[in-house]
Protein backbone atom coordinates (compact mmCIF):
# COMPACT_ATOMS: atom_id res chain seq x y z
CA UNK A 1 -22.19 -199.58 -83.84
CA UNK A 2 -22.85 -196.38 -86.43
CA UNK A 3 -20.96 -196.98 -89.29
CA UNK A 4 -18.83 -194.13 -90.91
CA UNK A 5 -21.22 -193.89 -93.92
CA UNK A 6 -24.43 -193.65 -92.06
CA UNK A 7 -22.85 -190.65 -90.00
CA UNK A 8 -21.87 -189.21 -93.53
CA UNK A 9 -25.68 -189.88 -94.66
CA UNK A 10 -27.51 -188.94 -92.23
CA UNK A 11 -25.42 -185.61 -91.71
CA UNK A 12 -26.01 -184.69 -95.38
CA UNK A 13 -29.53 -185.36 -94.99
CA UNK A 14 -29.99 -182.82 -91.45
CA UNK A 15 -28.23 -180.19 -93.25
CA UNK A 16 -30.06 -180.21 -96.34
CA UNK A 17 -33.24 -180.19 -94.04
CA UNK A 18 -31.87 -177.05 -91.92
CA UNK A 19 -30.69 -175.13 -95.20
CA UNK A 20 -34.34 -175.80 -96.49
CA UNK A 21 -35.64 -174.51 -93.61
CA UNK A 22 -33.26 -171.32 -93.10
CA UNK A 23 -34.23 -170.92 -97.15
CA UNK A 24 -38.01 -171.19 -95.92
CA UNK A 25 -37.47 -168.52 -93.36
CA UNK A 26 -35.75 -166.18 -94.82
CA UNK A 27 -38.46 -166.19 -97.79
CA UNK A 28 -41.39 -166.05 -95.80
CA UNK A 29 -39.92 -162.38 -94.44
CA UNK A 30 -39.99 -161.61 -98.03
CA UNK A 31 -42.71 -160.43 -100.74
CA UNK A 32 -42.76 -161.85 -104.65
CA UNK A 33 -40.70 -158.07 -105.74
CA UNK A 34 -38.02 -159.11 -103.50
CA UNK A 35 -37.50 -162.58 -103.95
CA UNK A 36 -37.17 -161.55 -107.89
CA UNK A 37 -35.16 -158.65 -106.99
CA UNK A 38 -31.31 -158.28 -108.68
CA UNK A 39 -28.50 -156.08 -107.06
CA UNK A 40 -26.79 -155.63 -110.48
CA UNK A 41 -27.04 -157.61 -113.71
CA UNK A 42 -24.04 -159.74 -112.90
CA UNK A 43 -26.06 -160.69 -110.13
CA UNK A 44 -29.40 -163.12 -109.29
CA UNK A 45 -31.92 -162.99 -107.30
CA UNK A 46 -33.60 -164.73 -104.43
CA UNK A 47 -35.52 -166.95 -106.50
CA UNK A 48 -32.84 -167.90 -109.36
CA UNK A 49 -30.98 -169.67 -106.45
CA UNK A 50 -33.66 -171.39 -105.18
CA UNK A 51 -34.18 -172.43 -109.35
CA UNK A 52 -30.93 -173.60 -109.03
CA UNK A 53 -30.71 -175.74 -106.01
CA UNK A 54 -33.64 -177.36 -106.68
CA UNK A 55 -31.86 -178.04 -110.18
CA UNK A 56 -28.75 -178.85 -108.77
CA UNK A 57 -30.16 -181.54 -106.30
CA UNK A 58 -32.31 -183.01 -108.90
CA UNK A 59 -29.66 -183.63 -111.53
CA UNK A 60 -26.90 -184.53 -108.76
CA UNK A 61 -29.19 -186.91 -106.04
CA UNK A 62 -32.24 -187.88 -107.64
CA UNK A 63 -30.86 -188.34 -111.36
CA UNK A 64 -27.21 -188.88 -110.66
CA UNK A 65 -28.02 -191.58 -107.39
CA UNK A 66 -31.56 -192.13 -107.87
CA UNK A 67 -31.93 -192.79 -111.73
CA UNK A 68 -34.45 -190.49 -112.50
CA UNK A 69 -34.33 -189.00 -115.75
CA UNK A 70 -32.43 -185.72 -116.29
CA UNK A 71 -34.91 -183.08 -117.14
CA UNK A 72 -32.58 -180.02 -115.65
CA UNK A 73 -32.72 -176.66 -118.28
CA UNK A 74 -30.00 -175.24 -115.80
CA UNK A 75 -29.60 -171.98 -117.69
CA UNK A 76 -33.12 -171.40 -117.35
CA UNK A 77 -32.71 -171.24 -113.75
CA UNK A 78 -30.44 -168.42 -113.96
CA UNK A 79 -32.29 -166.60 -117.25
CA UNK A 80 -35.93 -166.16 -115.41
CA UNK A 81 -37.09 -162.71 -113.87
CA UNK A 82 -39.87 -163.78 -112.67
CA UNK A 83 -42.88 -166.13 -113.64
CA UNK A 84 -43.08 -168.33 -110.13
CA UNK A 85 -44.56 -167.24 -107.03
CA UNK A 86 -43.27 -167.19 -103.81
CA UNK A 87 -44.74 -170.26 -102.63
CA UNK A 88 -44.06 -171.81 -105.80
CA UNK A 89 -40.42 -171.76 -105.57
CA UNK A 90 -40.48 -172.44 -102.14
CA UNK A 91 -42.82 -175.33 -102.97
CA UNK A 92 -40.56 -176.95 -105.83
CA UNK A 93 -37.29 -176.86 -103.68
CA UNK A 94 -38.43 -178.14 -100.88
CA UNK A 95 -40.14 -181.42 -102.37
CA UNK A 96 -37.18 -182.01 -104.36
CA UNK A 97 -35.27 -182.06 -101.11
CA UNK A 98 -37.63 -184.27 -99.56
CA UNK A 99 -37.15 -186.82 -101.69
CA UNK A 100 -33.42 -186.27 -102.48
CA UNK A 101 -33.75 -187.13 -98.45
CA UNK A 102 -35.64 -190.13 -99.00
CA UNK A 103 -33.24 -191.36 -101.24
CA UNK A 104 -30.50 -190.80 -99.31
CA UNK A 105 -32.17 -191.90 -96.10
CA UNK A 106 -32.81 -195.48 -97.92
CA UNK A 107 -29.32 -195.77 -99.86
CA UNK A 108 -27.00 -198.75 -99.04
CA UNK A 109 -24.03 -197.39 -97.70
CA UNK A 110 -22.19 -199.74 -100.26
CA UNK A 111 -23.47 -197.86 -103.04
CA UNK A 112 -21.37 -194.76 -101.75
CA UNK A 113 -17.84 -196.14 -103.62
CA UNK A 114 -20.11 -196.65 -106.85
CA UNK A 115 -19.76 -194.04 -109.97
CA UNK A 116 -22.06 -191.67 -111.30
CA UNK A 117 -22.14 -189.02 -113.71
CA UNK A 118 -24.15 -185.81 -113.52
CA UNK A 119 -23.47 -182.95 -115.80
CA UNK A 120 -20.55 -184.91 -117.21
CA UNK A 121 -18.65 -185.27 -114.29
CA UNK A 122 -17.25 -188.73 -113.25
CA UNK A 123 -17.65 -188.90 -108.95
CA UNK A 124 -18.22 -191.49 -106.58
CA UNK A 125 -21.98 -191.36 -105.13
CA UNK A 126 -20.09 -189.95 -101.86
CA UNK A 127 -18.49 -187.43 -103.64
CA UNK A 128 -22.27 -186.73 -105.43
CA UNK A 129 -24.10 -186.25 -102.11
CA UNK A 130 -20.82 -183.88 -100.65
CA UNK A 131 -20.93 -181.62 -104.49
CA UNK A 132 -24.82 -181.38 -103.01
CA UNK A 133 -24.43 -180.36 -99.59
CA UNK A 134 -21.74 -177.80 -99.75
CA UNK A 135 -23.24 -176.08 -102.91
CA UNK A 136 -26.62 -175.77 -100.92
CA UNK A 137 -24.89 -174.38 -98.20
CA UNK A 138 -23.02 -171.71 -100.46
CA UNK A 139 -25.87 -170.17 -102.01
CA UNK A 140 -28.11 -170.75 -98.39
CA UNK A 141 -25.60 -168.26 -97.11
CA UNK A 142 -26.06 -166.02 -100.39
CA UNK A 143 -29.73 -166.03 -99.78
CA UNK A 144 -28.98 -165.60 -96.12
CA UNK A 145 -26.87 -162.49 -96.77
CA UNK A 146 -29.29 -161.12 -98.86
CA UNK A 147 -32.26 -161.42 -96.83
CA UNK A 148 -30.69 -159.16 -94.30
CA UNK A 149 -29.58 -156.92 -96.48
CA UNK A 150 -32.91 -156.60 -97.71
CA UNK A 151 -34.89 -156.39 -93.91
CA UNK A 152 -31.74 -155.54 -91.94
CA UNK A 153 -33.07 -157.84 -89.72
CA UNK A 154 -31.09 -160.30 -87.79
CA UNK A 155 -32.54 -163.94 -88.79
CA UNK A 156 -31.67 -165.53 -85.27
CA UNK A 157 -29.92 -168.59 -86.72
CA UNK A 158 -27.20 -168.49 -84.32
CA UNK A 159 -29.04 -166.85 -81.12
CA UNK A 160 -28.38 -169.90 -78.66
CA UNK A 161 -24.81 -169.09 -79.17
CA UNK A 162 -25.17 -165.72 -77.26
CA UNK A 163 -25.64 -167.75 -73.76
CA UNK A 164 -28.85 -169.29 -74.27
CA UNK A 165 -28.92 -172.24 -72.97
CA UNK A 166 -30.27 -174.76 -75.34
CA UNK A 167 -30.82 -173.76 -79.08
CA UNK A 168 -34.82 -172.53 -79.84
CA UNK A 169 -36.67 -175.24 -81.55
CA UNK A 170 -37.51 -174.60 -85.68
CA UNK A 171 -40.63 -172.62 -85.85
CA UNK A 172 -43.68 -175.34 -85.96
CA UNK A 173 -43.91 -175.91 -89.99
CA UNK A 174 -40.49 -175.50 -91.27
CA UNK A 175 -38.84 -178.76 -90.87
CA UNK A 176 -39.41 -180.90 -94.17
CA UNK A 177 -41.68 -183.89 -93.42
């Protein structure tokens, strides 16, 4: 029988692997003055958020769960304009969610009541891995939203809701290994 916690797991992990890829797609319909692009001071691009996720799940899964030292600068995510490529960026985020996967994929599910504390904040692993997941999906749909406003293209994310069938499979390459 699936336990409660392994649903919770291995949920977390899929949808930080189809965020990554969504992230992945929308950046590969995108060139390096776009990615860097802001819409207004107040605002950051493309490539800050993807600075910041990778940021965020480093600090919160691998240092927070995982141990790893804390080597986050997380105003420096938000202060660059510029400096890392495309594929750089792209690069950076998605290893770090490869092995925040790994780690998550290998956790005892008794570890999930224990307390950690990333950027000063007392939570339960659980509650750790949840701060992770919906943040990535907040600023997926940011990066989401500003891809099309950028191509005006529809991304197809949700095209097997319009009476197809079965959902498409992920383009060959953009599932995390």
């Amino acid at each position: 029988m699936v336990s409660a916690e392994q649903v919770f797991l291995e949920f977390s992990v899929a949808k930080l692997r189809q965020y990554t890829a969504r992230i992945r797609a929308c950046l590969e319909q995108l060139d390096e003055r776009q990615i860097w692009h802001r819409p207004s001071a107040a605002s950051n691009s493309i490539a800050n958020l993807c600075l910041h996720l990778a940021g965020n799940v480093r600090q919160w899964i691998l240092h927070g769960i995982g141990g790893e030292p804390d080597v986050r600068r997380r105003d420096e995510e938000f202060a660059a304009r510029g400096g890392a490529a495309k594929d750089e960026l792209l690069g950076r985020l998605e290893d770090t969610v490869r092995q925040a996967c790994e780690l998550l994929e290998s956790l005892p599910h008794a570890r999930l009541l224990e307390t950690t504390r990333p950027q000063n904040y007392d939570v339960t692993v659980l509650e750790a891995v949840y701060h992770v997941v919906e943040h990535f999906s907040g600023h997926t749909g940011q990066i989401i939203a500003a891809t099309k406003a950028i191509t005006g293209a529809d991304l197809g994310f949700y095209r097997h809701l319009s009476g197809a069938a079965q959902p498409p499979p992920p383009p060959a390459g953009h599932e995390i290994p």
